[in-house]
N, C-alpha and C. Protein backbone atom coordinates (compact mmCIF):
# COMPACT_ATOMS: atom_id res chain seq x y z
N UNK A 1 5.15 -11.14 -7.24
CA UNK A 1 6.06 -10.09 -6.82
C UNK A 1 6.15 -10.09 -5.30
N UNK A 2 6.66 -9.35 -4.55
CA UNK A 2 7.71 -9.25 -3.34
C UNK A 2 7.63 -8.08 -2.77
N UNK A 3 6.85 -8.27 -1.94
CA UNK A 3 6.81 -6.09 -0.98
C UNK A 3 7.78 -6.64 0.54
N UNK A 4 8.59 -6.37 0.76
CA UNK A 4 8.97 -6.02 1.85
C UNK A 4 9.31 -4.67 2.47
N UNK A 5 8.45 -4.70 3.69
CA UNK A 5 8.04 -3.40 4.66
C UNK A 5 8.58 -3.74 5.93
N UNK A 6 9.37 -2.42 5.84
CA UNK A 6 10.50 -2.49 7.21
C UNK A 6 10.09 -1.35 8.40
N UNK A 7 10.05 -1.60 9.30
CA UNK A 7 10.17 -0.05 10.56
C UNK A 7 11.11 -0.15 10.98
N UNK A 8 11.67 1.08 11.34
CA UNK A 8 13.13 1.06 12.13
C UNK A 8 12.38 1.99 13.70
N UNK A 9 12.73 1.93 14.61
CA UNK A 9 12.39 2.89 15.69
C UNK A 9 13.89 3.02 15.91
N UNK A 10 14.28 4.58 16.17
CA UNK A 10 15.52 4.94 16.49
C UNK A 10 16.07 4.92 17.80
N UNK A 11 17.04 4.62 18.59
CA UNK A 11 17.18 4.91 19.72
C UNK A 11 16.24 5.94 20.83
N UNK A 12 16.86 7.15 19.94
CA UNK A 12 16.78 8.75 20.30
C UNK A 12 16.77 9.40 18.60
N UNK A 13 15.93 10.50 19.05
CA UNK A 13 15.74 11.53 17.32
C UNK A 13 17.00 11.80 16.97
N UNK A 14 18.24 12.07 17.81
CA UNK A 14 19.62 12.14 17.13
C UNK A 14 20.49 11.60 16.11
N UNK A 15 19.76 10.73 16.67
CA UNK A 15 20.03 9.22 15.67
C UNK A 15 19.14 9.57 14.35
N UNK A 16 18.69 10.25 13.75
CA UNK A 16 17.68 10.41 12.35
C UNK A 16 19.41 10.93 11.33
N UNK A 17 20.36 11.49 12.11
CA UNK A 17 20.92 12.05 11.23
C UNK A 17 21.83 10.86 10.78
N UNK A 18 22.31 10.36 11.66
CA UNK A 18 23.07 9.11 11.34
C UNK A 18 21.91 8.15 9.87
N UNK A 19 20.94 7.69 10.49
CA UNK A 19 19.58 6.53 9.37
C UNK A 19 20.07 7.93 8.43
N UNK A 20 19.42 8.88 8.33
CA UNK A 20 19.50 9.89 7.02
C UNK A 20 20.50 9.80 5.96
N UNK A 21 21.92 9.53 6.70
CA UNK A 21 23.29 9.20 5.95
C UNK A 21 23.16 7.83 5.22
N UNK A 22 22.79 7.10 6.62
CA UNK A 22 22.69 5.61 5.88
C UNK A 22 21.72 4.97 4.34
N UNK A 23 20.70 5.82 4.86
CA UNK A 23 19.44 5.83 3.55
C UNK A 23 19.89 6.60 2.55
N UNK A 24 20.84 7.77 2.58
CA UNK A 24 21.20 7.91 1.32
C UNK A 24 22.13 7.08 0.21
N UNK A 25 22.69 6.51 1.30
CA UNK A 25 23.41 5.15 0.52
C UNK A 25 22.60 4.03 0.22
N UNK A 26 21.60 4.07 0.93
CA UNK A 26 20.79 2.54 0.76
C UNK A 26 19.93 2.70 -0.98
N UNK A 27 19.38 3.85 -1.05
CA UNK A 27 18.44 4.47 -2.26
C UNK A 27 19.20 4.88 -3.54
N UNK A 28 20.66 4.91 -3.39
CA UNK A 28 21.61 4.93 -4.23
C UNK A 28 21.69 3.40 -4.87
N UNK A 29 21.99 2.57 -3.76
CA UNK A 29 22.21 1.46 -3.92
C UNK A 29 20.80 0.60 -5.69
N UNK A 30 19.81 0.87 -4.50
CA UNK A 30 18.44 0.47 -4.94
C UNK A 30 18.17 1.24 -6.24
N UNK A 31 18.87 2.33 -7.12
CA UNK A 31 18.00 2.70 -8.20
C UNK A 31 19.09 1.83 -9.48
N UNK A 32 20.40 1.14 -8.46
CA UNK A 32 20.80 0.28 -9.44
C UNK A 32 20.69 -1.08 -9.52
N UNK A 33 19.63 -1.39 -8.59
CA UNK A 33 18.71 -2.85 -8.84
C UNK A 33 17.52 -3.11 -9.40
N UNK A 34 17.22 -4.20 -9.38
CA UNK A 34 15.92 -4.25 -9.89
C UNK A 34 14.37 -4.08 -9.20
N UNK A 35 14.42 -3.81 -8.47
CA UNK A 35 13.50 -3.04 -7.46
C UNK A 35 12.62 -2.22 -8.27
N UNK A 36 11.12 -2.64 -7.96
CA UNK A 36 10.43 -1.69 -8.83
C UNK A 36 9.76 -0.39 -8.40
N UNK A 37 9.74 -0.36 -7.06
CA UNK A 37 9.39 0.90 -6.81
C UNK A 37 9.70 0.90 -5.03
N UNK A 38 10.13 2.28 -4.38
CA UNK A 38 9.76 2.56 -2.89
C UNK A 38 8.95 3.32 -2.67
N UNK A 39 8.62 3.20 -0.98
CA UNK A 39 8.04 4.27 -0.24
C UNK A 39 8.18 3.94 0.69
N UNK A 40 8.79 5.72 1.38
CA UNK A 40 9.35 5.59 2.63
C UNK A 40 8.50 6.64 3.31
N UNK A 41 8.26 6.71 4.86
CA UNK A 41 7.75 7.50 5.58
C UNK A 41 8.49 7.65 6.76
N UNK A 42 8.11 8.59 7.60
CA UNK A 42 8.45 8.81 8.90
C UNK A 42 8.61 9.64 9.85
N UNK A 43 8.48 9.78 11.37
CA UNK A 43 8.69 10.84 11.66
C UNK A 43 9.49 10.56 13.45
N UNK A 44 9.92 11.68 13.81
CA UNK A 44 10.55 11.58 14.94
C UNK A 44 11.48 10.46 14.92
N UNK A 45 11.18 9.30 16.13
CA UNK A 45 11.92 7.94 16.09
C UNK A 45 11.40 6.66 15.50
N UNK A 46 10.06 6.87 14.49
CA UNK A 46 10.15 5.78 13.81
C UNK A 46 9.53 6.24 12.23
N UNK A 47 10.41 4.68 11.76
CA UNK A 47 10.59 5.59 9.94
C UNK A 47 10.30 4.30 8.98
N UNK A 48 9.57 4.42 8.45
CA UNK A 48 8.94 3.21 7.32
C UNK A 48 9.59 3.07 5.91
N UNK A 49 9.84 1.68 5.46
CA UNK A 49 9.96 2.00 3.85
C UNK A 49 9.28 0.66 3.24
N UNK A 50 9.00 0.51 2.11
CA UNK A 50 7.87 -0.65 1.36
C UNK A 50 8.95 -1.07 0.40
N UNK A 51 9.28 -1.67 -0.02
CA UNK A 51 10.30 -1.69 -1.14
C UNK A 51 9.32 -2.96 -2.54
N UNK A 52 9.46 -2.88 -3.65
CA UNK A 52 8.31 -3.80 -4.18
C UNK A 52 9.50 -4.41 -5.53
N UNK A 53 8.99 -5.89 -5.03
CA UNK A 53 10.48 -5.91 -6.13
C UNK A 53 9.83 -7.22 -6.92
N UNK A 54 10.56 -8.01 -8.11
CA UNK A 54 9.60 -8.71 -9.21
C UNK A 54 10.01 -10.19 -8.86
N UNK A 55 11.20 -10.33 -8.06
CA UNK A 55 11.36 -12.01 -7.42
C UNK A 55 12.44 -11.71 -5.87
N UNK A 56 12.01 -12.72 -5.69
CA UNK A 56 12.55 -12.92 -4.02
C UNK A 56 14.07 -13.15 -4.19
N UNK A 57 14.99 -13.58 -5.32
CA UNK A 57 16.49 -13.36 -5.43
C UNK A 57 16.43 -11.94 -6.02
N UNK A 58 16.07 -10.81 -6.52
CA UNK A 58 16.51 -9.71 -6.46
C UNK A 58 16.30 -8.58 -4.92
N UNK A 59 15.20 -9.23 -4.37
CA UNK A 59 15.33 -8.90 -2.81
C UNK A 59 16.31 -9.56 -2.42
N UNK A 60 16.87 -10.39 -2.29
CA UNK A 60 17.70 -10.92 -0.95
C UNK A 60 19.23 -10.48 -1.77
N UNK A 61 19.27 -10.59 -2.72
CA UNK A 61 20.61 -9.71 -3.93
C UNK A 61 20.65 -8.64 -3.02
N UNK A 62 19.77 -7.40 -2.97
CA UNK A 62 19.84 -6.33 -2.32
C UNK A 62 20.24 -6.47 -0.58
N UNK A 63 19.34 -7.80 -0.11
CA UNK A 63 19.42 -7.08 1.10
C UNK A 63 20.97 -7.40 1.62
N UNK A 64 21.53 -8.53 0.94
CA UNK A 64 22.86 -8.76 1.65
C UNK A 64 24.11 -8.55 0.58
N UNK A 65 23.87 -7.03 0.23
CA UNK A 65 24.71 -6.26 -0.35
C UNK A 65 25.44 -4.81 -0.24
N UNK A 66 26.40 -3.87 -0.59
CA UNK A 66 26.67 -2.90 -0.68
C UNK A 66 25.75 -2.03 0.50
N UNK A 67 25.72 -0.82 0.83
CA UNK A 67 25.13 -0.17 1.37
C UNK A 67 23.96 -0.63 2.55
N UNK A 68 23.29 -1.28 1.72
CA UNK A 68 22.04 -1.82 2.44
C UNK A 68 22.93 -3.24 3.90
N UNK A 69 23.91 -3.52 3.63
CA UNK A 69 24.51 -4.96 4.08
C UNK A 69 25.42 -3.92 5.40
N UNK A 70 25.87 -3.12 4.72
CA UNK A 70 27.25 -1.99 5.52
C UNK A 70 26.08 -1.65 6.69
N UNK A 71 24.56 -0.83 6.49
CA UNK A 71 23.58 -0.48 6.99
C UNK A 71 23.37 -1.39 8.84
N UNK A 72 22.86 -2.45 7.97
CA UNK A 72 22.52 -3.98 8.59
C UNK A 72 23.35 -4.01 9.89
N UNK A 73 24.99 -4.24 9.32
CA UNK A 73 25.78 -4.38 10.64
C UNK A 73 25.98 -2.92 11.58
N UNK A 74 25.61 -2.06 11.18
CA UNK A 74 25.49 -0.86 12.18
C UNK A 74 24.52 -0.63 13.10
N UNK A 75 23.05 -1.73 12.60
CA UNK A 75 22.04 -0.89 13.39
C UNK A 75 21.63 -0.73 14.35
N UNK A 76 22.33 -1.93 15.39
CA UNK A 76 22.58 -1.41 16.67
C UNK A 76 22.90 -0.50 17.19
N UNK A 77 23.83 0.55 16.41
CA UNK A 77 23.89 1.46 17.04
C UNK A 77 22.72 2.92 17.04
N UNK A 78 21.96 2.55 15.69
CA UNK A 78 21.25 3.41 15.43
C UNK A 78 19.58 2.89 16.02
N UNK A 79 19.54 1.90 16.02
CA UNK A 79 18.02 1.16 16.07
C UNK A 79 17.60 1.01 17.77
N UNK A 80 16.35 1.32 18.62
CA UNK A 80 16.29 0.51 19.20
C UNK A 80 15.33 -0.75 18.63
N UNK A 81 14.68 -0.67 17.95
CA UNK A 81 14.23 -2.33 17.48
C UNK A 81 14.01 -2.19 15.72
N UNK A 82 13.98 -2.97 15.29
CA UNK A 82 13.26 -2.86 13.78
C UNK A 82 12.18 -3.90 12.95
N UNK A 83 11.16 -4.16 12.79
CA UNK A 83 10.23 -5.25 12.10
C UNK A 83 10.69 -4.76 10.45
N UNK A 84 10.50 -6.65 9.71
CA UNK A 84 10.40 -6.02 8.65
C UNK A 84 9.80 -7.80 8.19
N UNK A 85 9.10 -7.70 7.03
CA UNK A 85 7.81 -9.02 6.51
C UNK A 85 7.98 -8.40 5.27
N UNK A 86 8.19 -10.02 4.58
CA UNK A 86 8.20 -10.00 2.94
C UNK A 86 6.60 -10.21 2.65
N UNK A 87 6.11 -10.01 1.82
CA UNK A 87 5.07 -10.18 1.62
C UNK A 87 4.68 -10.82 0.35
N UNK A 88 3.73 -11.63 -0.60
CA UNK A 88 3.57 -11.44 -1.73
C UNK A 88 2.45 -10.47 -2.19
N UNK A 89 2.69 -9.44 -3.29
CA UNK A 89 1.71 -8.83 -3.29
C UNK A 89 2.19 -7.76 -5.03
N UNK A 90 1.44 -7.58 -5.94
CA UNK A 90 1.71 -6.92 -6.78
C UNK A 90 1.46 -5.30 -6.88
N UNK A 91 1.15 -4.65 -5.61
CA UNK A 91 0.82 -3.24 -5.09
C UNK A 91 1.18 -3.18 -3.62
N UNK A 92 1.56 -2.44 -3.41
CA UNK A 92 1.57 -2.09 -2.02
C UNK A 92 0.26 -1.59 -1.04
N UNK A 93 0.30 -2.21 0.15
CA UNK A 93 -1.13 -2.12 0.72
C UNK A 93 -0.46 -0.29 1.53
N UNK A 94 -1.76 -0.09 1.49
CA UNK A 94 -1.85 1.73 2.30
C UNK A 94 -1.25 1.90 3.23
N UNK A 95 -0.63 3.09 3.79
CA UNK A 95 0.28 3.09 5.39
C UNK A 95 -0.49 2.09 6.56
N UNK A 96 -1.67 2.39 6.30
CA UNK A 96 -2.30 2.45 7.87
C UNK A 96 -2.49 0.67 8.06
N UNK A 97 -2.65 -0.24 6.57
CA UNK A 97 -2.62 -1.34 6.75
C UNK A 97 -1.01 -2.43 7.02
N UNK A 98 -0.31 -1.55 6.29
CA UNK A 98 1.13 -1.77 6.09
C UNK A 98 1.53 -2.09 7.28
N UNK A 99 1.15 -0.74 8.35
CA UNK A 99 1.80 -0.53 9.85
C UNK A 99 1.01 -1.74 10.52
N UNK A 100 -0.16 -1.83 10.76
CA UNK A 100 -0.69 -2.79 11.33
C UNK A 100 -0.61 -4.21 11.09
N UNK A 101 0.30 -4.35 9.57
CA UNK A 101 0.61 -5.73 9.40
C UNK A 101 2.21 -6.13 10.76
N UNK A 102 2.88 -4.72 10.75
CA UNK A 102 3.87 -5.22 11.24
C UNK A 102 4.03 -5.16 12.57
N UNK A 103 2.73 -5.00 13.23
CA UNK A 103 2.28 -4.56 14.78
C UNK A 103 2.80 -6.20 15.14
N UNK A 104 2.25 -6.87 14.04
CA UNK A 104 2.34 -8.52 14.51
C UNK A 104 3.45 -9.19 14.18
N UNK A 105 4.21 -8.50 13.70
CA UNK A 105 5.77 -9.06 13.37
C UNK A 105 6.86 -8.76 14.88
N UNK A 106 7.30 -9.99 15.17
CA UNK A 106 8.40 -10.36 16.66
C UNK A 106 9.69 -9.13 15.78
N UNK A 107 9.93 -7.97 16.75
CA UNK A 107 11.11 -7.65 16.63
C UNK A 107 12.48 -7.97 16.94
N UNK A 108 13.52 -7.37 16.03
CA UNK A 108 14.79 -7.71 16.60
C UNK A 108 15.37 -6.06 17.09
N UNK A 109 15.36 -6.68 18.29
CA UNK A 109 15.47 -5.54 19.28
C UNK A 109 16.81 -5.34 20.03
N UNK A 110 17.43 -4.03 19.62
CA UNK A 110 18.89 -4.05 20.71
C UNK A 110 18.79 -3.41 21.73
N UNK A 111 20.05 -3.11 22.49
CA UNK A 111 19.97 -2.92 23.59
C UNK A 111 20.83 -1.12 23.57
């Protein structure tokens, strides 16, 4: 199986309302895939989600699709950087290991 764990850091907290809109489309998207489970966290300007899915073509189905794809090409305006690492793994590892996996992941960072 397939965990990919994303951070977004927002510009500015203003920007939560804009991601807020966007994630409601993204989680819409996701309860009509095959995705087996999320978890999302967050606070202020940075916001976590784990997504755990059963093969690496129903992740990449999702990621360059509907909502989640519309998301993608906006996030420059909403993001200042975001990490995100596929992982293999049949559970999701705990926040505190999750975050520290992606301390070591190179961001893509806008301006």
């Amino acid at each position: 199986m397939k965990i990919t764990i994303t951070c977004i850091e927002l510009k500015n907290p203003l920007k939560f309302f804009l991601l807020s809109q966007k994630a409601l489309g993204i989680v819409l998207q996701l309860k009509n895939t095959n995705c087996v489970e999320m978890k999302k966290r967050g606070f202020w300007t940075r916001h976590y989600t784990m997504t755990l899915w059963k093969n690496e073509a129903d992740l990449k189905r999702f990621a360059k699709s509907g909502a989640h794809l519309e998301a993608m090409k906006m996030s420059g305006k909403i993001a200042k950087e975001i990490k995100t690492l596929t992982i293999d793994s049949d559970t999701f590892p705990d926040w505190k290991i999750a975050k520290s996996i992606l301390e070591k992941v190179k961001p893509i960072q806008y301006s």
